[in-house]
Protein backbone atom coordinates (compact mmCIF):
# COMPACT_ATOMS: atom_id res chain seq x y z
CA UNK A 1 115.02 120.50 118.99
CA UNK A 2 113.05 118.47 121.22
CA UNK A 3 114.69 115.50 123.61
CA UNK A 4 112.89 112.69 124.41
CA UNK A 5 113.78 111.42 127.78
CA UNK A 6 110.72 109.34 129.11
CA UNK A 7 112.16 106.06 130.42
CA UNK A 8 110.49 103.06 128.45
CA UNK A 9 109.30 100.66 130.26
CA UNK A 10 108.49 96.96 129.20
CA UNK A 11 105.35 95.08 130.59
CA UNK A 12 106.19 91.88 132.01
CA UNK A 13 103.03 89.93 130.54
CA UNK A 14 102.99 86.82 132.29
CA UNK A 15 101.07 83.85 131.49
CA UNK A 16 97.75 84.79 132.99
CA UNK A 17 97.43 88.78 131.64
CA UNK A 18 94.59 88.92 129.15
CA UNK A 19 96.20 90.64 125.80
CA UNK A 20 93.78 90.48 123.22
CA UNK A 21 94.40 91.97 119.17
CA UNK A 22 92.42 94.47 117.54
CA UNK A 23 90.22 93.28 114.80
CA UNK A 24 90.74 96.41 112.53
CA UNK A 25 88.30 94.39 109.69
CA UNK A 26 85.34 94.84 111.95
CA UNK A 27 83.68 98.09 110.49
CA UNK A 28 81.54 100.14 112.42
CA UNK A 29 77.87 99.87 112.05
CA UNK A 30 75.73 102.31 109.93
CA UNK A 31 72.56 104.42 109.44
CA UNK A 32 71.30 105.30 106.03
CA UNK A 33 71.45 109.00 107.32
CA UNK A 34 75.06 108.69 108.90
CA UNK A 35 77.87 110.95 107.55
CA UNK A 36 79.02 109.11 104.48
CA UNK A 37 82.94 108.99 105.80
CA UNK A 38 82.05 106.24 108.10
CA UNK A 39 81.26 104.25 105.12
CA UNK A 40 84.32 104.82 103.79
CA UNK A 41 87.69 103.14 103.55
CA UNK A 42 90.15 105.65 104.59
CA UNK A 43 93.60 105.55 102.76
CA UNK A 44 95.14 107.49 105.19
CA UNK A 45 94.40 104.69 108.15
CA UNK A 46 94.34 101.97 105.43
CA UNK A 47 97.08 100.93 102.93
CA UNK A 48 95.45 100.81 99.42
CA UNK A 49 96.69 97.84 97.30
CA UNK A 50 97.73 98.33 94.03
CA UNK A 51 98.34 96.73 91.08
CA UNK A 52 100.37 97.47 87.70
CA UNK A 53 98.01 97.41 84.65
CA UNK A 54 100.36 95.24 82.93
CA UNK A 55 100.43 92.35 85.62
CA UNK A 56 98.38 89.57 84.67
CA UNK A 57 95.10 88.83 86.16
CA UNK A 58 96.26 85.73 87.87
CA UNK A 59 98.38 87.82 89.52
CA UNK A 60 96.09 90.44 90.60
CA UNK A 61 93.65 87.82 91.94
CA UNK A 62 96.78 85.91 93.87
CA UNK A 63 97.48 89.16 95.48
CA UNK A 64 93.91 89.67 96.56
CA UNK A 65 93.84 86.09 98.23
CA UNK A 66 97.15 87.54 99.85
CA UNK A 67 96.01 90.46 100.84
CA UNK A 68 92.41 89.57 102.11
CA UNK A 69 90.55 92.05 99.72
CA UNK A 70 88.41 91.58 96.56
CA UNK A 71 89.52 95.17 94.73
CA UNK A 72 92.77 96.73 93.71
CA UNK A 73 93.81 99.99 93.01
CA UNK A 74 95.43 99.91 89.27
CA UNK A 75 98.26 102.29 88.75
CA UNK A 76 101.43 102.90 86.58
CA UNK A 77 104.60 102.55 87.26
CA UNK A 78 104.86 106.22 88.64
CA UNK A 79 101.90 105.31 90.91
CA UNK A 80 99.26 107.61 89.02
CA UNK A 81 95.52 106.55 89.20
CA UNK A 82 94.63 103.86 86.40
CA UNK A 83 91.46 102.36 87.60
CA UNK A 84 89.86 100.03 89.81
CA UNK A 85 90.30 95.78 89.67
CA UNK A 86 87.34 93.96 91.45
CA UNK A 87 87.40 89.89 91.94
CA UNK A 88 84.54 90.16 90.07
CA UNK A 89 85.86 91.75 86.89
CA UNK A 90 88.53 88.57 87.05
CA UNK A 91 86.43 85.95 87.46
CA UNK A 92 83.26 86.84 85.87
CA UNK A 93 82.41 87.02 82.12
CA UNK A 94 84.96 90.04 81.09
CA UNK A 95 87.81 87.78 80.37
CA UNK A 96 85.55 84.90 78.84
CA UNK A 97 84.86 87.60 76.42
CA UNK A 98 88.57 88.24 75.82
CA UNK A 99 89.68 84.87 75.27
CA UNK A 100 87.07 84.58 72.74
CA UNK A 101 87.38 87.95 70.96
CA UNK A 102 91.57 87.97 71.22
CA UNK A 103 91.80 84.40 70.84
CA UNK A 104 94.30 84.36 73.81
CA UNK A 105 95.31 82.30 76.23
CA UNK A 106 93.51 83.07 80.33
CA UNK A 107 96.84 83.63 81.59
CA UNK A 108 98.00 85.97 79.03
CA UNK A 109 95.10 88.44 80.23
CA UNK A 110 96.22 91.50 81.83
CA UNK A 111 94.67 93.99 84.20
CA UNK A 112 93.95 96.64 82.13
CA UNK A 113 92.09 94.72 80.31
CA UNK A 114 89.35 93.96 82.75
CA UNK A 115 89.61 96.89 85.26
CA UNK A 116 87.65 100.08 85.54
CA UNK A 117 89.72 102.70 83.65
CA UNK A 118 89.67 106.19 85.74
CA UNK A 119 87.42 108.30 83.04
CA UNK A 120 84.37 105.95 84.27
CA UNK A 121 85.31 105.79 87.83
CA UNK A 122 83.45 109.59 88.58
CA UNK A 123 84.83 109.70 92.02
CA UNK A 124 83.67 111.85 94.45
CA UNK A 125 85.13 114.37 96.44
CA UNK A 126 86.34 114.28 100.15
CA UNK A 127 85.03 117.88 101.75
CA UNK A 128 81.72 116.59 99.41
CA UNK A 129 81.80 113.60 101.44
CA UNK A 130 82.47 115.04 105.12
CA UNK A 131 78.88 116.58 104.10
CA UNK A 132 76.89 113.78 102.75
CA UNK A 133 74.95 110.54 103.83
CA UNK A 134 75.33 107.31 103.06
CA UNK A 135 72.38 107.54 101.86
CA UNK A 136 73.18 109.63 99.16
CA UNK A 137 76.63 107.76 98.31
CA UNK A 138 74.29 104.64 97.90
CA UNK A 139 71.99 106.86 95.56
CA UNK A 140 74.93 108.44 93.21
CA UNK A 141 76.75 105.01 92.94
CA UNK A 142 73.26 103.58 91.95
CA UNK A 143 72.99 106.39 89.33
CA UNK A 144 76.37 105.63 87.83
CA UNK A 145 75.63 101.96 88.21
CA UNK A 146 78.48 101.30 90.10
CA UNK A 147 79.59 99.10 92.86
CA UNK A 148 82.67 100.68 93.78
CA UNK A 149 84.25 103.87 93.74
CA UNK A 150 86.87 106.03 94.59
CA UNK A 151 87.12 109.70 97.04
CA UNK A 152 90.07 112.04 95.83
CA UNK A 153 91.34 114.92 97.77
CA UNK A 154 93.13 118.05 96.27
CA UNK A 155 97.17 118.13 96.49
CA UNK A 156 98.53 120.90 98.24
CA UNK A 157 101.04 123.07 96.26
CA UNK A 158 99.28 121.77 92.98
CA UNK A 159 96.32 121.34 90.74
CA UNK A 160 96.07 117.67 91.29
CA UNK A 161 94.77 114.93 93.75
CA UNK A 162 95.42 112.04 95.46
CA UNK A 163 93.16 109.03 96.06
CA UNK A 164 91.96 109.22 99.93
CA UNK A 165 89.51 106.74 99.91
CA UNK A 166 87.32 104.21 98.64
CA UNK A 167 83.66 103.04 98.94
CA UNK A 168 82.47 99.76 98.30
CA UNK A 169 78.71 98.56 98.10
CA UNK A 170 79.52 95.08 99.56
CA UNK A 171 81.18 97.26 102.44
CA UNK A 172 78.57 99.60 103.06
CA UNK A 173 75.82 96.34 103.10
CA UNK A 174 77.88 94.98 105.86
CA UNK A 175 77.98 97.94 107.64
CA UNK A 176 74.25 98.54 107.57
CA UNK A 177 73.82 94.73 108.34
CA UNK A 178 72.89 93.39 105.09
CA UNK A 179 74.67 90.99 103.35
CA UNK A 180 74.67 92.25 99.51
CA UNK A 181 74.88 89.92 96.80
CA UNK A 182 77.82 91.31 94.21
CA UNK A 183 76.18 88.42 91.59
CA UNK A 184 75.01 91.98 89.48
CA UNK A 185 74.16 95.57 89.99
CA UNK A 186 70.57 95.43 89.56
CA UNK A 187 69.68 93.04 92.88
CA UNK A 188 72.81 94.43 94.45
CA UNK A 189 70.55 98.39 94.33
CA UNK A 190 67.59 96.29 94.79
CA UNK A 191 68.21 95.24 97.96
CA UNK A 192 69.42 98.70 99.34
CA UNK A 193 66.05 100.18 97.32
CA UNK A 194 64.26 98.32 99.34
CA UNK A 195 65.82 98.98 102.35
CA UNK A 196 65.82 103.13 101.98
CA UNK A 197 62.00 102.46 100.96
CA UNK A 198 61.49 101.08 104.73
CA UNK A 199 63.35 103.67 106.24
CA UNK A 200 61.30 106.05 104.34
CA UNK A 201 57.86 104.23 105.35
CA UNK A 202 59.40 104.50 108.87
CA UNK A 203 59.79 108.24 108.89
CA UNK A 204 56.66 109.19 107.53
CA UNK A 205 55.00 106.88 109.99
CA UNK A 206 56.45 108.44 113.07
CA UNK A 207 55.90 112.11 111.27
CA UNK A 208 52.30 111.18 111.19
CA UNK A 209 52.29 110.04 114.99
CA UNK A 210 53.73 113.20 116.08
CA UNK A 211 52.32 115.64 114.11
């Protein structure tokens, strides 16, 4: 068994020692050709918040104010993968279509009502991820039309998985340094179409030069 003797020492900070905090929201700057991990939020370094499916959506937006994020993970009460909340499912024209379908009241609307369910999440997987670009994470999430999605990596001792991450178009805009409209899909890919269509021109351009 290992002691632990070290002496601990406490710094006496004064009034004029500069002691600054970390930003931890400030995400680290991308290339479309950058390993795809960098664009994505790590659940081992980050704490995912989660949500019940049977809270109401007033709720899940409160705790997204709280919390200082715009989606929640959505999982039962034994903490098994539901499905994905965005602020944008809660606020947009999903539950205007429920009140007028259900004839129900806006507060009587619950999560799993609005959210993602997991069979249309198509999440990727991590070791595929250590080995792709962002690029290619923009292109697949394009192709499945989504704005969000989630990384799973296999369980040890067992045929399932656990959620290990999460990527986020909005995220990966600000990371490139583009801010990306999350109004709809279409000019959300628009804007990152256009951008991979420079990057493109770019490449063949110096090809050209050096050949």
């Amino acid at each position: 068994m290992t002691t632990y003797a070290y002496t601990l020492n406490a710094l006496d900070p004064g009034s004029d020692l500069p002691i600054t905090v970390l930003n931890n929201t400030e995400a680290e700057s991308l290339d479309l050709d950058d390993c795809a991990i960098n664009a994505m939020t790590d659940l081992r370094k980050v704490k995912a918040i989660t949500v019940n499916s049977d809270h109401s959506i007033e709720f899940a937006l409160e705790l997204m104010k709280c919390s200082g994020v715009r989606l929640l993970v959505v999982v039962d009460r034994n903490n098994r993968l539901l499905g994905l909340v965005t602020a944008r499912d809660i606020v947009g024209e999903k539950p205007m279509s429920i009140i007028a379908r259900e004839r129900i009241k806006h507060e009587e609307i619950l999560v799993g009502q609005v959210m993602t369910p997991r069979s249309e999440l198509r999440p990727f997987i991590f070791n595929d991820i250590e080995h792709a670009s962002v690029r290619r994470v923009i292109m697949a999430l394009r192709e499945a039309g989504h704005q969000h999605t989630i990384v799973v990596e296999p369980r040890e001792g067992d045929s399932g998985y656990f959620v290990r991450g999460i990527f986020s178009i909005t995220q990966i805009g600000r990371q490139l340094g583009m801010e990306i409209s999350t109004d709809g899909h279409v000019q959300s890919f628009a804007e990152f179409e256009q951008l991979i269509a420079e990057d493109v021109s770019t490449v063949s351009q110096y090809q050209s030069l050096t050949s």
